[in-house]
Protein backbone atom coordinates (compact mmCIF):
# COMPACT_ATOMS: atom_id res chain seq x y z
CA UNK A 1 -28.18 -3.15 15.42
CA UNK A 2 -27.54 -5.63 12.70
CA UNK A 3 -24.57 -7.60 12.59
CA UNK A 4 -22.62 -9.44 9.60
CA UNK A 5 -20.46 -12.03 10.67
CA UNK A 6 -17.98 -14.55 8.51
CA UNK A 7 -15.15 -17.48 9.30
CA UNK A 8 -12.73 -19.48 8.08
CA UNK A 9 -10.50 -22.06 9.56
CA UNK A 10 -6.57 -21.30 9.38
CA UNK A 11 -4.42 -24.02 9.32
CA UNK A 12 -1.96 -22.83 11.93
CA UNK A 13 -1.51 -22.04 15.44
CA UNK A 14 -3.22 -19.26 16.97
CA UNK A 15 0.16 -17.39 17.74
CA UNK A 16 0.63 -17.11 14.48
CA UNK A 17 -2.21 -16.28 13.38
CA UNK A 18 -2.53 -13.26 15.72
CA UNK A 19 0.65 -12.12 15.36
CA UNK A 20 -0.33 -11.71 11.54
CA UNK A 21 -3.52 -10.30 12.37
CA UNK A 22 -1.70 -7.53 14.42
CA UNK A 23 0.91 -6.65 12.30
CA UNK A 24 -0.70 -3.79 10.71
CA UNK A 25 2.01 -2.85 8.77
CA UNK A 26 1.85 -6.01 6.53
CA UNK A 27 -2.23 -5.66 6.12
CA UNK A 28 -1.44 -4.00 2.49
CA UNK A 29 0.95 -6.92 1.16
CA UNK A 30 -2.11 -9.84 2.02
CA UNK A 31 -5.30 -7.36 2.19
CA UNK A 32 -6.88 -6.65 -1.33
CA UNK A 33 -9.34 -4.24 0.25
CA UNK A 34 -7.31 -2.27 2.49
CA UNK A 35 -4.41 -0.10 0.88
CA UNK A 36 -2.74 0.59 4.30
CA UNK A 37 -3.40 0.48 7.89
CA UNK A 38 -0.94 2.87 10.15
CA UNK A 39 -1.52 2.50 13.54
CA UNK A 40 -0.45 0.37 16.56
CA UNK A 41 -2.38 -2.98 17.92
CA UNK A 42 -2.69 -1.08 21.62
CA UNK A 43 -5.99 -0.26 23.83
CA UNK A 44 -7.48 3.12 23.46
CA UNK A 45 -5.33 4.10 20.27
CA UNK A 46 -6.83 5.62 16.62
CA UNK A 47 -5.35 3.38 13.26
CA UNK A 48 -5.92 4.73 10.25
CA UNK A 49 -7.39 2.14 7.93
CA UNK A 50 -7.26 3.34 4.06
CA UNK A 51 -9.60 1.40 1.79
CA UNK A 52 -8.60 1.91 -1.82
CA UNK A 53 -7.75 5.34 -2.33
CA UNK A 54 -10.42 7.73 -1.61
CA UNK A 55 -12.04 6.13 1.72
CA UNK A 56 -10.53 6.18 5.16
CA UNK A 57 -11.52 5.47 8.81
CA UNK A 58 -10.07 6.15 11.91
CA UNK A 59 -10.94 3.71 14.20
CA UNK A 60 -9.95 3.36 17.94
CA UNK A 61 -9.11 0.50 19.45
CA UNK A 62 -11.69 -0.23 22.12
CA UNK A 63 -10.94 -4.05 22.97
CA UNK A 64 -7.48 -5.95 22.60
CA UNK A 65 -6.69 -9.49 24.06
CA UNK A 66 -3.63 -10.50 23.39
CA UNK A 67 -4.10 -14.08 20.69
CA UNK A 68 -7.91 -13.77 20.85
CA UNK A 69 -9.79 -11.02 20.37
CA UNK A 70 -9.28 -7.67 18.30
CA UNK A 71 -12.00 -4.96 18.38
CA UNK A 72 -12.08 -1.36 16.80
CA UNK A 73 -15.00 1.46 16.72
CA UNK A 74 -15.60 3.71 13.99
CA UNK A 75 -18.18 5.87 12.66
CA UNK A 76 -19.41 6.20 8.48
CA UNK A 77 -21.93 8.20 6.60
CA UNK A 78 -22.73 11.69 6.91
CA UNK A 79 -22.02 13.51 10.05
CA UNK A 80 -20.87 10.28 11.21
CA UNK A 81 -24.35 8.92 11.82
CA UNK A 82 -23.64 5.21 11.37
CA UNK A 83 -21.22 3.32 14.02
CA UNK A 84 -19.55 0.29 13.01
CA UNK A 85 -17.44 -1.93 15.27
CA UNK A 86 -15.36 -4.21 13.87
CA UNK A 87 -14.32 -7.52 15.93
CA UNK A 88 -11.67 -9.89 14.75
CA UNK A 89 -11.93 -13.25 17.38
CA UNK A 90 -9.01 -15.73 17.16
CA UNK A 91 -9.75 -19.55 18.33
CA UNK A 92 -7.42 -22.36 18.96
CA UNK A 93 -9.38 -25.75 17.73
CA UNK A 94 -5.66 -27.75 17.99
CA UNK A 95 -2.12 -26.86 18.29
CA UNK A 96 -1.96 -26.21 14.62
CA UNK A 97 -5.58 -25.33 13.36
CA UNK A 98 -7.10 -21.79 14.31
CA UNK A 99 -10.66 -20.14 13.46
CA UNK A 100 -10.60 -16.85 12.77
CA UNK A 101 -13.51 -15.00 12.88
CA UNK A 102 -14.72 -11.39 11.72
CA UNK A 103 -18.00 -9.86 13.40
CA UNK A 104 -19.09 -6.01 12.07
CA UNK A 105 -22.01 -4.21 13.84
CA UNK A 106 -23.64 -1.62 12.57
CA UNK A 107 -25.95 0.93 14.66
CA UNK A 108 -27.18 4.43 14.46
CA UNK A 109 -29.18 6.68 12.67
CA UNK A 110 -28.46 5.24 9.09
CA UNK A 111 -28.66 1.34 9.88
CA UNK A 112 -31.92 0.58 8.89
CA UNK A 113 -31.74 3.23 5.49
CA UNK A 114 -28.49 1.48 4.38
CA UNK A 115 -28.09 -1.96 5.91
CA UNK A 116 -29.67 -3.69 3.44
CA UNK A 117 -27.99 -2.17 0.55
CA UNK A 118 -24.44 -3.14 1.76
CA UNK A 119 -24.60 -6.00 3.30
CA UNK A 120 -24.13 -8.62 0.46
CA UNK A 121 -21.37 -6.51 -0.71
CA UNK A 122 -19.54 -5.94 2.87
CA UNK A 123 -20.05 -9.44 3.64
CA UNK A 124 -18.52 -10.21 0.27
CA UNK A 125 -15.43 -8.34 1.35
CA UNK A 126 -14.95 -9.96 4.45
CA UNK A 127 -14.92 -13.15 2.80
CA UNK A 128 -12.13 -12.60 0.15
CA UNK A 129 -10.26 -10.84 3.10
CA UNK A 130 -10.69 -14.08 5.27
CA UNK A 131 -9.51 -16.43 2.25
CA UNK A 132 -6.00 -13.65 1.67
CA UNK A 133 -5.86 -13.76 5.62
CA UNK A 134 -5.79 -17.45 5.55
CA UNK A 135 -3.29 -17.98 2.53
CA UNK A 136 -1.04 -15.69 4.50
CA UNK A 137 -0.85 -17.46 7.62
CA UNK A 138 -0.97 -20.64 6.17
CA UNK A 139 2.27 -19.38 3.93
CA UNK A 140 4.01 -18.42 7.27
């Protein structure tokens, strides 16, 4: 498995900040990688994630506690030999300061053919998401 993992510090509670996280339907308005995500924040449920307009995933929700800790499962690449769960942790540090962090792992057949290729670039992505994520809850 091999794991990217990025965080940024939100200055707001961590209600907030997870009720922004969850509202899916907002992701497109503060997201600039994700065009839409349809889908509701609940255990066991599929959300369709669009990312630009030709690439979509249909994750299932496989872990959800309520203001921590979002987690999804997914599969990419041909034949749907690569997994990739996603994990979105919300911590309180104060009453008004939150970190927020993202955690992808990637396993399965194509890991160690593609990993290296798209790392930079995924981790890249995570990191302008994080900095829109944080100028929207901060703007709440």
């Amino acid at each position: 498995m091999d794991t990217i993992r990025t965080e940024t510090i939100i200055q707001a509670p961590a209600k907030a900040v997870w009720q922004a996280l969850i509202n899916f339907a907002e992701w497109s308005k503060w997201n600039p990688a994700i065009s839409q995500l349809i889908g509701e924040p609940k255990m066991g449920k599929k959300v369709a994630l669009y990312l630009g307009k030709k690439r979509t995933s249909h994750p299932k929700i496989i872990e959800l506690i309520e203001d921590k800790h979002l987690k999804w499962r997914g599969r990419g690449g041909p034949m749907g030999l690569l997994r990739i769960e996603h994990t979105f942790l919300i911590e309180p540090l104060d009453e008004s300061s939150t970190r927020f962090t993202q955690i992808e792992t990637f396993s399965g057949w194509l890991t160690p053919i593609i990993f290296d290729q798209i790392e930079d670039r995924v981790k890249n992505g995570f990191e302008i998401m994080d900095g829109a994520f944080k100028r929207r809850c901060e703007g709440l």
